[in-house]
N, C-alpha and C. Protein backbone atom coordinates (compact mmCIF):
# COMPACT_ATOMS: atom_id res chain seq x y z
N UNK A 1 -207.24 140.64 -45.75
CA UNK A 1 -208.23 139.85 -46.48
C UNK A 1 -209.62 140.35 -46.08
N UNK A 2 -210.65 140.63 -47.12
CA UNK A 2 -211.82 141.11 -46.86
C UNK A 2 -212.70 139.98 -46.13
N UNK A 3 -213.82 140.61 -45.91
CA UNK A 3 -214.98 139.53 -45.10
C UNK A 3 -215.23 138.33 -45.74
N UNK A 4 -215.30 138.88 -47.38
CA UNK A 4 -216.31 138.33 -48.18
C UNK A 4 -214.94 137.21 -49.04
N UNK A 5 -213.99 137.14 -48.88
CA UNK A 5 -212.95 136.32 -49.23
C UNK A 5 -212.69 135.57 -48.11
N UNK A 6 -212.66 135.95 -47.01
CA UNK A 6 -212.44 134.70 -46.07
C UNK A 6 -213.67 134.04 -46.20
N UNK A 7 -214.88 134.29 -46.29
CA UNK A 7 -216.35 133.48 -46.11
C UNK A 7 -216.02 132.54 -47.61
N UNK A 8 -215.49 133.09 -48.67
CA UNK A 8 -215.28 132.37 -49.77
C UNK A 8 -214.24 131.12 -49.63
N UNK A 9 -213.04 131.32 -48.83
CA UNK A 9 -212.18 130.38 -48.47
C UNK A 9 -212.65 129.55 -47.46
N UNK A 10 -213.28 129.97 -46.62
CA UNK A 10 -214.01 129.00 -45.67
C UNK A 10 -214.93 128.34 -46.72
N UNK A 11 -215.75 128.36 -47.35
CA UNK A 11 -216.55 127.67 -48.26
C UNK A 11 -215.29 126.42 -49.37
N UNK A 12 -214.49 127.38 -49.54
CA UNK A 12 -213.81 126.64 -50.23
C UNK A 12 -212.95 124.80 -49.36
N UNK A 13 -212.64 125.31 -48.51
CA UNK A 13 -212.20 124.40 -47.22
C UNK A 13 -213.54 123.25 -47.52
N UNK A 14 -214.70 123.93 -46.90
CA UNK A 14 -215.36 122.96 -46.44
C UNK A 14 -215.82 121.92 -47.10
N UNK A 15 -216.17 122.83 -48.55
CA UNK A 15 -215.95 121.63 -50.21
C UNK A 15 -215.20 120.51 -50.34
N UNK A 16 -213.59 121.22 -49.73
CA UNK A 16 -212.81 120.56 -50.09
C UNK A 16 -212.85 118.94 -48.66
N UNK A 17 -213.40 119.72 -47.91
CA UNK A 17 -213.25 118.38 -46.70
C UNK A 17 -214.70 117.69 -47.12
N UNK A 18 -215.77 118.43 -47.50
CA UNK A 18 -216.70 117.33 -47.80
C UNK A 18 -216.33 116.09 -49.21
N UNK A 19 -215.57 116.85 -49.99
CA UNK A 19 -215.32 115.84 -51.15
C UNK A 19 -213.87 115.06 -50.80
N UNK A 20 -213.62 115.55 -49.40
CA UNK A 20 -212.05 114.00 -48.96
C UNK A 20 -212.87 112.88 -48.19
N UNK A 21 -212.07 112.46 -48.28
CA UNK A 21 -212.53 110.83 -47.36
C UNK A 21 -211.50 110.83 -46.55
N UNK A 22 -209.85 111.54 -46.66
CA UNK A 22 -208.81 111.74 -45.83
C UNK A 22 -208.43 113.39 -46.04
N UNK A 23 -207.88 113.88 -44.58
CA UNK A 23 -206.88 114.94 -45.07
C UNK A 23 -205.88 114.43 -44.15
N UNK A 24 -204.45 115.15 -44.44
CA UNK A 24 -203.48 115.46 -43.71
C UNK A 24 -203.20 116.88 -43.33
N UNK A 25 -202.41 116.90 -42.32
CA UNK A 25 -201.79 118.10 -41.86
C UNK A 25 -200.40 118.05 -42.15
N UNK A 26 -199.25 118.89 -42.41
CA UNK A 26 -198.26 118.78 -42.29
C UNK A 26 -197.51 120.84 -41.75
N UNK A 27 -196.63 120.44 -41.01
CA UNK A 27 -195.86 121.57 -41.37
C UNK A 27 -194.79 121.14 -41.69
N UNK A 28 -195.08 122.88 -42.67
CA UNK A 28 -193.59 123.13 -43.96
C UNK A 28 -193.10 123.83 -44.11
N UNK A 29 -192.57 124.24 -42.63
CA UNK A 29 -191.99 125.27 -42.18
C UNK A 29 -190.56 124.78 -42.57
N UNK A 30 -189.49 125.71 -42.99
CA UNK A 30 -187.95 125.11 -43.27
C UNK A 30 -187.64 124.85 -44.98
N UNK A 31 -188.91 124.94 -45.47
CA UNK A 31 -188.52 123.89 -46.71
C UNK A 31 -188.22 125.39 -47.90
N UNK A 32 -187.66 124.95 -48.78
CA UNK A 32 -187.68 125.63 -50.21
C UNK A 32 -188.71 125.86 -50.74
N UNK A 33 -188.75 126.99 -51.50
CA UNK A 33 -189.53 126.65 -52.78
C UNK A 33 -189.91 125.77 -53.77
N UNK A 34 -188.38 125.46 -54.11
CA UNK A 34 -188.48 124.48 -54.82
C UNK A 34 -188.92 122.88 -54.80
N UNK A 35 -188.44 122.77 -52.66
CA UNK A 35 -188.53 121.56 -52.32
C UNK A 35 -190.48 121.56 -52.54
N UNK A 36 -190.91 122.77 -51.89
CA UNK A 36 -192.45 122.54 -51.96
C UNK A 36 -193.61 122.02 -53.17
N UNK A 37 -192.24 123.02 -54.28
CA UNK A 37 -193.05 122.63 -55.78
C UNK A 37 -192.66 121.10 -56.17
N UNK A 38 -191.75 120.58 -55.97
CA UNK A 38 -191.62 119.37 -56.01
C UNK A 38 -192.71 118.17 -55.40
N UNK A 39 -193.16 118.62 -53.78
CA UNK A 39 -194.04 117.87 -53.03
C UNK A 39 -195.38 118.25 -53.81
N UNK A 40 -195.44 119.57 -53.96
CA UNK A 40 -196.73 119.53 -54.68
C UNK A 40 -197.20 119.23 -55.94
N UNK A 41 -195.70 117.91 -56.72
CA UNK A 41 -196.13 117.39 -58.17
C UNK A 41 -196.20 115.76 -57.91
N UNK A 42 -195.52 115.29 -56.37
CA UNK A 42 -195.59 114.12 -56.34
C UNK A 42 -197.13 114.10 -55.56
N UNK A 43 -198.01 115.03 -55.35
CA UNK A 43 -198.93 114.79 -54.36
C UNK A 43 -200.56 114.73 -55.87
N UNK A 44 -199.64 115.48 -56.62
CA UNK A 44 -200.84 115.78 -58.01
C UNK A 44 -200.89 114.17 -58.40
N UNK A 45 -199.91 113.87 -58.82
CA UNK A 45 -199.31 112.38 -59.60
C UNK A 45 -200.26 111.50 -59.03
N UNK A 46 -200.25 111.62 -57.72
CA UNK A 46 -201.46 111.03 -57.42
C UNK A 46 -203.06 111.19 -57.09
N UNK A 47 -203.00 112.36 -57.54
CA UNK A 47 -204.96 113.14 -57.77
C UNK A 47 -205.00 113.44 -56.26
N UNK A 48 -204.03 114.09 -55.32
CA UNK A 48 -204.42 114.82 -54.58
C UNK A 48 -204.25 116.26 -54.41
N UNK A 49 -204.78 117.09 -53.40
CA UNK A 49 -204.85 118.78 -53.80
C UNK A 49 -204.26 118.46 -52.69
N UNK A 50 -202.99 119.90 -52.15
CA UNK A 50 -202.58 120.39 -51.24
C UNK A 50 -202.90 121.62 -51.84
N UNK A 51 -203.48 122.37 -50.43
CA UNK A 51 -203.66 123.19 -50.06
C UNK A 51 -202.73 124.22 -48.85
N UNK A 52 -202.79 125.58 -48.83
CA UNK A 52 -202.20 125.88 -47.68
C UNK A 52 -203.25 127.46 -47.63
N UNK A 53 -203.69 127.77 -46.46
CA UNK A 53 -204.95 128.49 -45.58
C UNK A 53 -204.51 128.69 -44.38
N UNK A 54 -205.11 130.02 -44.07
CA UNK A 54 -205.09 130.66 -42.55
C UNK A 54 -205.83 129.57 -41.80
N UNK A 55 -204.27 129.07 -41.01
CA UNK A 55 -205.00 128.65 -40.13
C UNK A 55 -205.99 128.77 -39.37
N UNK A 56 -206.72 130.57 -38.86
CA UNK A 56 -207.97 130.44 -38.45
C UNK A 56 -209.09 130.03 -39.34
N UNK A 57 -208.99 130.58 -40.82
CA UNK A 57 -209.93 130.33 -41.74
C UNK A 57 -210.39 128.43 -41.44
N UNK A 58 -209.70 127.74 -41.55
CA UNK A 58 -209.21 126.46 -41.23
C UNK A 58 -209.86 125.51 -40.11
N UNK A 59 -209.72 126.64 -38.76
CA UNK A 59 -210.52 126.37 -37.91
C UNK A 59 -211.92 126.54 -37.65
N UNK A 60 -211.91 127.74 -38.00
CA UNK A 60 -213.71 127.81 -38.58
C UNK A 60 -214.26 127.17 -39.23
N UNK A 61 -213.76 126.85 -40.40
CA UNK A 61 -214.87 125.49 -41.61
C UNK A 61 -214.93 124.34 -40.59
N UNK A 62 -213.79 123.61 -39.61
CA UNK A 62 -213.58 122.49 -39.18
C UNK A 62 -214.64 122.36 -38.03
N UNK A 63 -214.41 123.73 -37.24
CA UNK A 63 -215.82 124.30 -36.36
C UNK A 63 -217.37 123.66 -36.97
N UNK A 64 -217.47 124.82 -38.03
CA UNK A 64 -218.61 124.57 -38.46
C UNK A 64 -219.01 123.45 -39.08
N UNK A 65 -218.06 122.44 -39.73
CA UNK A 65 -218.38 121.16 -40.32
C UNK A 65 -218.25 120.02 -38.77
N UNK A 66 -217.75 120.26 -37.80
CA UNK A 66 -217.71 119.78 -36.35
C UNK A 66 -217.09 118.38 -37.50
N UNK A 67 -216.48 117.10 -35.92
CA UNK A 67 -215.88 116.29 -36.65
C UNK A 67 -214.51 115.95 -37.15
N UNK A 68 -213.95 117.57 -36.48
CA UNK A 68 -212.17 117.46 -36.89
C UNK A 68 -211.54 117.89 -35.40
N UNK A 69 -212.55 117.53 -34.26
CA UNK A 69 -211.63 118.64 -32.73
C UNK A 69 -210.39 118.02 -32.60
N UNK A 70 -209.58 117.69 -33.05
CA UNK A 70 -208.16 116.92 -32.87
C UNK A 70 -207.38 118.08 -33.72
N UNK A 71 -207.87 118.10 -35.10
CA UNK A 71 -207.21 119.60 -35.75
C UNK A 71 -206.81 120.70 -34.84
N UNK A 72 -208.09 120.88 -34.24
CA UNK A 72 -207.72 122.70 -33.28
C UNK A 72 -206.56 122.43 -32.44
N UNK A 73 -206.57 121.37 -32.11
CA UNK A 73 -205.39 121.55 -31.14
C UNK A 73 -203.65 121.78 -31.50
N UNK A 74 -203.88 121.26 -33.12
CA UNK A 74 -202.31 121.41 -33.81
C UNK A 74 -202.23 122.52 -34.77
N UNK A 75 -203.40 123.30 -34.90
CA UNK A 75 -203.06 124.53 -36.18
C UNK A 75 -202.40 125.58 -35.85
N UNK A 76 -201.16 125.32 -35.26
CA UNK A 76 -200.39 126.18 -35.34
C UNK A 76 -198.73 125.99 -36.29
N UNK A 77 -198.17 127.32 -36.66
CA UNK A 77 -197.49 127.23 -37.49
C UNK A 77 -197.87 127.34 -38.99
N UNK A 78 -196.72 127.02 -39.56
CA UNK A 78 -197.14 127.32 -41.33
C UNK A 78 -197.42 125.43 -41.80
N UNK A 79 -199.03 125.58 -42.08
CA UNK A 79 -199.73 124.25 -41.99
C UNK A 79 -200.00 123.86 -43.59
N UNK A 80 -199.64 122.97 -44.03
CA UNK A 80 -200.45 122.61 -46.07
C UNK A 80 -201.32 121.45 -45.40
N UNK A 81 -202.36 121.54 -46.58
CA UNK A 81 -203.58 120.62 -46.04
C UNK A 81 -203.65 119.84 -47.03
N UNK A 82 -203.33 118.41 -47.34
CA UNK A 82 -203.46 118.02 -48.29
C UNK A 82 -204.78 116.80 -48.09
N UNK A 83 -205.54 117.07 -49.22
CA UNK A 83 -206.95 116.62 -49.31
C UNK A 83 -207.06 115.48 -50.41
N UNK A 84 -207.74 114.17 -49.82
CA UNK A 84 -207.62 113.19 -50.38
C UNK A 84 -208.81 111.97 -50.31
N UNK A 85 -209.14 111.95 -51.95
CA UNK A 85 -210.21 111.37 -52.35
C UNK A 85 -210.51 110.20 -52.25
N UNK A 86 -209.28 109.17 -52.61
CA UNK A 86 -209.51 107.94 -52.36
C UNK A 86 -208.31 107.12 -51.74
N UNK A 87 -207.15 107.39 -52.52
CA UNK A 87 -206.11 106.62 -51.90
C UNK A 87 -205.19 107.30 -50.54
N UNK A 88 -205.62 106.81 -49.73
CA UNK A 88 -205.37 107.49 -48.19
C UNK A 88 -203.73 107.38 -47.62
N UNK A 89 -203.72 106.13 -48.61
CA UNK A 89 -201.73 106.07 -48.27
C UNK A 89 -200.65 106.87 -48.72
N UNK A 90 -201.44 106.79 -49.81
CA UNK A 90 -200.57 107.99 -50.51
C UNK A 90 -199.82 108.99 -50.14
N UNK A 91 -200.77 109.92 -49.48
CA UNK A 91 -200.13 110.97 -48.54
C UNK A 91 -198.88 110.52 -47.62
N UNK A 92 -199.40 109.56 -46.83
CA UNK A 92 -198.51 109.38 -45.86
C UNK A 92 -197.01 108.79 -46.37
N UNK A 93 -197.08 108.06 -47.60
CA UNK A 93 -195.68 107.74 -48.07
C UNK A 93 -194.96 108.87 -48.61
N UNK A 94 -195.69 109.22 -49.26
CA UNK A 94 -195.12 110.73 -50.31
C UNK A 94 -194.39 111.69 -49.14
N UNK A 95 -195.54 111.75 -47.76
CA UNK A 95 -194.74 112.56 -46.84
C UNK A 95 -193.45 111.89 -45.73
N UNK A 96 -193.43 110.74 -45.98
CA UNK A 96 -192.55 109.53 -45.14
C UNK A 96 -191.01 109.57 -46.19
N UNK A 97 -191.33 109.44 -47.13
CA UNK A 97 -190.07 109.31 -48.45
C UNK A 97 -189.76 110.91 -48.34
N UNK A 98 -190.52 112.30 -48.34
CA UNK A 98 -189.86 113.30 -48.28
C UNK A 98 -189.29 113.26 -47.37
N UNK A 99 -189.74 113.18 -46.24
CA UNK A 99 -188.98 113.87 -44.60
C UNK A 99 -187.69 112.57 -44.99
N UNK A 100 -187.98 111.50 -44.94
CA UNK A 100 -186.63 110.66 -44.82
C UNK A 100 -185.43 111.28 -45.73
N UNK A 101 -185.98 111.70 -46.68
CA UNK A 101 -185.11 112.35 -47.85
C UNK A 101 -184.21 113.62 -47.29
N UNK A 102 -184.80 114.73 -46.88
CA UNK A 102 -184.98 116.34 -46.59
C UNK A 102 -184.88 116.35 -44.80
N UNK A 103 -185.54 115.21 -44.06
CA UNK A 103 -185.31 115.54 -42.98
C UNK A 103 -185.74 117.36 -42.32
N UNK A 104 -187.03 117.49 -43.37
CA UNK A 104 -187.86 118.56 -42.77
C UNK A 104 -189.28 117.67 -43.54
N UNK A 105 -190.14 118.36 -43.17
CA UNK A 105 -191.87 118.19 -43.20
C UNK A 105 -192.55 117.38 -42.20
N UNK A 106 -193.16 117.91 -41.52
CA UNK A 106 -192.99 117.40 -39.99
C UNK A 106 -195.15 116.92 -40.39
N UNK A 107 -194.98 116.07 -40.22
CA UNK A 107 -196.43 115.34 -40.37
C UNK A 107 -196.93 115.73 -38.57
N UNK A 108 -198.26 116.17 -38.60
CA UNK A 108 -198.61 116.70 -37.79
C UNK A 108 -199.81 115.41 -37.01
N UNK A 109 -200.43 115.41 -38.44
CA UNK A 109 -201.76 114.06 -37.96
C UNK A 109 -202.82 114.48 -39.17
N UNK A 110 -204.01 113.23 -39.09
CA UNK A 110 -204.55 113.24 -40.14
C UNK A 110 -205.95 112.16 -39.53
N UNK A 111 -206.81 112.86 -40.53
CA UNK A 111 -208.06 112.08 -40.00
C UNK A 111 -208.03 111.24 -41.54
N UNK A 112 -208.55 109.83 -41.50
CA UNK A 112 -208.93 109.50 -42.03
C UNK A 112 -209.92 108.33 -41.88
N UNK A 113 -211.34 108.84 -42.91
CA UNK A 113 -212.34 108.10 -42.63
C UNK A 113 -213.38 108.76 -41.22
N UNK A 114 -212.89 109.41 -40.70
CA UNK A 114 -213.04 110.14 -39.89
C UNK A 114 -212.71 109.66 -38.53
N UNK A 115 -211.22 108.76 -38.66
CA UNK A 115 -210.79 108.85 -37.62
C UNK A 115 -209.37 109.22 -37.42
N UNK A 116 -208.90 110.04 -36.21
CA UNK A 116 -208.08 110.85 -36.16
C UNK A 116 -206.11 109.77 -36.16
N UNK A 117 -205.67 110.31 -36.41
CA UNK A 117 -203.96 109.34 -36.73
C UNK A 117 -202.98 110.93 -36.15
N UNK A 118 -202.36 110.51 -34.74
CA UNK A 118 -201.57 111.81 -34.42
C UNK A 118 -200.49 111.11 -35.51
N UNK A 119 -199.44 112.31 -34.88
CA UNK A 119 -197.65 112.46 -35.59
C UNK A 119 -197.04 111.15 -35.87
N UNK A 120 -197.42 110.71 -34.73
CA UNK A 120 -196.15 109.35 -34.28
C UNK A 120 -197.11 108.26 -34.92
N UNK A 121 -197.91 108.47 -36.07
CA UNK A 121 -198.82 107.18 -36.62
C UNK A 121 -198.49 107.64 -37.93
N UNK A 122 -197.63 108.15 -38.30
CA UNK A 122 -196.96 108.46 -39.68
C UNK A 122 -196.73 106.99 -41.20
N UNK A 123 -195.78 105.81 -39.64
CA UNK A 123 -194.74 105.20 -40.34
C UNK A 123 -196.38 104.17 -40.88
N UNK A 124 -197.10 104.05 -39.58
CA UNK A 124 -198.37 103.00 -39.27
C UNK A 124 -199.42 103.38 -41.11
N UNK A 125 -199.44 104.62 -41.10
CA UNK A 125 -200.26 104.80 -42.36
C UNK A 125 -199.22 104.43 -43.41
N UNK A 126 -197.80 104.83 -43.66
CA UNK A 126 -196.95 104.84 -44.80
C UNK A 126 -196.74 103.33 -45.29
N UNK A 127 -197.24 102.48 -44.04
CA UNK A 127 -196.68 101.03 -44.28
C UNK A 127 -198.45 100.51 -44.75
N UNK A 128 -199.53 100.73 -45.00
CA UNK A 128 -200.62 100.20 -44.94
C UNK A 128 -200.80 99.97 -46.51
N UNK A 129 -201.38 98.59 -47.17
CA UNK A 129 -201.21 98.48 -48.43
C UNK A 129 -202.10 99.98 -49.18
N UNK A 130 -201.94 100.20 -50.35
CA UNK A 130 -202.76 101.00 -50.80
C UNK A 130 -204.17 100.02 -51.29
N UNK A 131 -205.36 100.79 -51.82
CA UNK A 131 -206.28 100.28 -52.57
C UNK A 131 -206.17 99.58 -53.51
N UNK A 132 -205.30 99.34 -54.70
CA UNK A 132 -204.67 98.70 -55.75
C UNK A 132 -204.59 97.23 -55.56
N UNK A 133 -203.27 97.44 -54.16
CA UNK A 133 -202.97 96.70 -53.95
C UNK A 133 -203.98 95.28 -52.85
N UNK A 134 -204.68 95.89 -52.22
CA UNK A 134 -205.39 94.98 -51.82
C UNK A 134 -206.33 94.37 -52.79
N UNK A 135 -206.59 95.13 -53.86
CA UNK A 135 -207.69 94.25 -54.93
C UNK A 135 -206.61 93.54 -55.79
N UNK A 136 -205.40 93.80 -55.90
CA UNK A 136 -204.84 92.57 -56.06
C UNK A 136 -204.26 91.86 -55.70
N UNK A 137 -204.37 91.73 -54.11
CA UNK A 137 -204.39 90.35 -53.04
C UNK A 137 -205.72 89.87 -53.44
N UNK A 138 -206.87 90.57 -53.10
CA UNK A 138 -207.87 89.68 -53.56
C UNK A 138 -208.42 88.80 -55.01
N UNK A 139 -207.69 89.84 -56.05
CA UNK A 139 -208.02 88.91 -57.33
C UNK A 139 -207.07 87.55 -57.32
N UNK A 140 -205.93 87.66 -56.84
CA UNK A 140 -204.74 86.77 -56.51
C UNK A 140 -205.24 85.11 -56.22
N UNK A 141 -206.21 86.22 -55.11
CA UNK A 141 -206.73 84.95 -53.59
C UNK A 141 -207.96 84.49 -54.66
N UNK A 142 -208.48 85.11 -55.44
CA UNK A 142 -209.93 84.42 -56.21
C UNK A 142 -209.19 83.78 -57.11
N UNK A 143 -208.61 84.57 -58.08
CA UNK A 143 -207.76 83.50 -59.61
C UNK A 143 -207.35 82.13 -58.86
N UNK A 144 -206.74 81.80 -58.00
CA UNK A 144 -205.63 80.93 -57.42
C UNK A 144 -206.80 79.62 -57.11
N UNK A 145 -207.69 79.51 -56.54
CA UNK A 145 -208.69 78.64 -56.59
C UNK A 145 -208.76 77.61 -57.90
N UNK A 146 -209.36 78.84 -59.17
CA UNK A 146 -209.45 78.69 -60.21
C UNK A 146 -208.80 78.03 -61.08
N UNK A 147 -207.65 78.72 -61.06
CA UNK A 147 -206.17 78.14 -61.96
C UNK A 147 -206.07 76.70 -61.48
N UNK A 148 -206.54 76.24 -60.30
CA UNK A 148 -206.03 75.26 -59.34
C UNK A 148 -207.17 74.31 -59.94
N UNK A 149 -208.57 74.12 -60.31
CA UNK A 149 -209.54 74.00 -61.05
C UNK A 149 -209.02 73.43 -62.46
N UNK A 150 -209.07 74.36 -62.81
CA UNK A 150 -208.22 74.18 -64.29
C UNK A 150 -207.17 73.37 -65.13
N UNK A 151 -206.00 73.49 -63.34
CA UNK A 151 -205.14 72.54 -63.85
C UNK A 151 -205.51 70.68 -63.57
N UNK A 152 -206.61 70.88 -62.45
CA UNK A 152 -206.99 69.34 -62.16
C UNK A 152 -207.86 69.26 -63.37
N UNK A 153 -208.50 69.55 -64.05
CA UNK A 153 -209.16 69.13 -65.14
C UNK A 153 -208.37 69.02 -66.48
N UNK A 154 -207.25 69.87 -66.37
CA UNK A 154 -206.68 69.47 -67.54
C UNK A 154 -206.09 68.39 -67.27
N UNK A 155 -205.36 68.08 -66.04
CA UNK A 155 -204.94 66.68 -65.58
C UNK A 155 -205.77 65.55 -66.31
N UNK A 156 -206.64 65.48 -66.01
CA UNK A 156 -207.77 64.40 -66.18
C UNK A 156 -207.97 64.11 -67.49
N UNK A 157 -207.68 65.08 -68.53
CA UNK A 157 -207.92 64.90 -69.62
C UNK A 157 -206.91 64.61 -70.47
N UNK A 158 -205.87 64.96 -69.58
CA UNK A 158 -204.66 64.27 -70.55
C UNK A 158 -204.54 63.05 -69.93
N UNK A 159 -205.25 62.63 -68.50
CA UNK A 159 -205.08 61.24 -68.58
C UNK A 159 -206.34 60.08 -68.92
N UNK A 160 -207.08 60.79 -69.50
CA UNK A 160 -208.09 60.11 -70.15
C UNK A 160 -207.26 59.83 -71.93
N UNK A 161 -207.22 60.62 -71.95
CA UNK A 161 -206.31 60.86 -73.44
C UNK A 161 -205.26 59.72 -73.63
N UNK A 162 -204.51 59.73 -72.39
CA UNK A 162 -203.73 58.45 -72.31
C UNK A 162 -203.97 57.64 -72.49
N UNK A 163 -205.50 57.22 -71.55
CA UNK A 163 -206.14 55.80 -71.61
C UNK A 163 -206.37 55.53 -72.72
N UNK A 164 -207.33 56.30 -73.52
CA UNK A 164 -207.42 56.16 -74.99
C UNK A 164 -206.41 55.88 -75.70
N UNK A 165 -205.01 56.70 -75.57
CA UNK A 165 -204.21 55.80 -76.65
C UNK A 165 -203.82 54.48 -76.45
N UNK A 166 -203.65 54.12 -75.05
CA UNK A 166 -203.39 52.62 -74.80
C UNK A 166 -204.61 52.01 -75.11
N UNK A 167 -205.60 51.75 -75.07
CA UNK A 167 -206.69 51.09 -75.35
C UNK A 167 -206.39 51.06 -76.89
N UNK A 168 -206.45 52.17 -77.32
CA UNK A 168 -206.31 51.64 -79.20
C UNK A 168 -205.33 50.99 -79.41
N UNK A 169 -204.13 51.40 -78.97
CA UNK A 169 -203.09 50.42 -79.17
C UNK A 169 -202.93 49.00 -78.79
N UNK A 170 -203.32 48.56 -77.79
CA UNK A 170 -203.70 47.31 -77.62
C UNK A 170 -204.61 46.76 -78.50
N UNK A 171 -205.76 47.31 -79.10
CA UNK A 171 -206.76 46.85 -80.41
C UNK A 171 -206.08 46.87 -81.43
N UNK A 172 -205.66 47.28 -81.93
CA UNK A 172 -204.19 47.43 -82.88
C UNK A 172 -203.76 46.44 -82.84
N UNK A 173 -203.25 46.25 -81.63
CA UNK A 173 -202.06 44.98 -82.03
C UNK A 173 -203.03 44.08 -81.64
């Protein structure tokens, strides 16, 4: 690889870590082809990029962007970097449901937010609600008030409604 292509892939890296809010590490060492093209359509499905880079290239952007020293210590081996914009769980299930599946893809660690998650914090991210889902615990927790509102006032009005028909009916007769 020339000078001027690694300086381009290092640029490319560092893009790619300034526009994540999470990455992961994984090695994918062991796996198929096919198993890989597979991981790399359940990882799209959800608008994330995996990547895979010389590991030194790798270490240099992380160098120069400072902020990842937990990385240097695991880039070894055949490493995919998968880079992620908003939904941070994602990764970690997609890679929790493969390995349980395949019993290869060995989750290495992952910063997110910019704080670091070793190996053994795999199951801890795979189990964490996604974004979705917490805005709809919270619309849940707001509607539920409401509805609760709603139904005491309709109460009231069907028992005003009541009163009214007994009152006429008694004038009636």
């Amino acid at each position: 690889m020339k000078k001027n292509e690694k300086s381009e892939q290092i640029a490319q890296i560092k893009e790619l870590l300034n526009n994540s809010s999470t990455v992961y590490l994984v090695n994918y060492s062991g796996i198929s082809v096919e198993q890989i093209s597979g991981l790399r359509r359940e990882f799209s499905k959800e608008n994330l990029t995996y990547k895979v880079f010389k590991n030194t290239l790798f270490s240099k952007a992380i160098t120069e962007l400072g902020g990842y020293d937990e990385f240097n210590r695991i880039l070894e081996g055949m490493i995919g970097y998968v880079f992620v914009k908003e939904n941070f769980v994602a990764p970690a299930k997609i890679i929790k449901k493969f390995f349980d599946k395949n019993k290869k893809l060995e989750f290495l660690g992952a910063y997110v937010e910019s704080e670091f998650f070793a190996a053994d914090k795999l199951n801890v991210l795979a189990s964490m609600p996604t974004k979705e889902e917490i805005m709809a615990g919270i619309v849940g927790s707001i509607a539920a008030p409401a509805s609760g509102i709603v139904g005491a006032i309709n109460a009231v009005f069907r028992e005003l409604v009541s009163v009214v028909a007994e009152i006429s009916k008694k004038k009636a007769a």
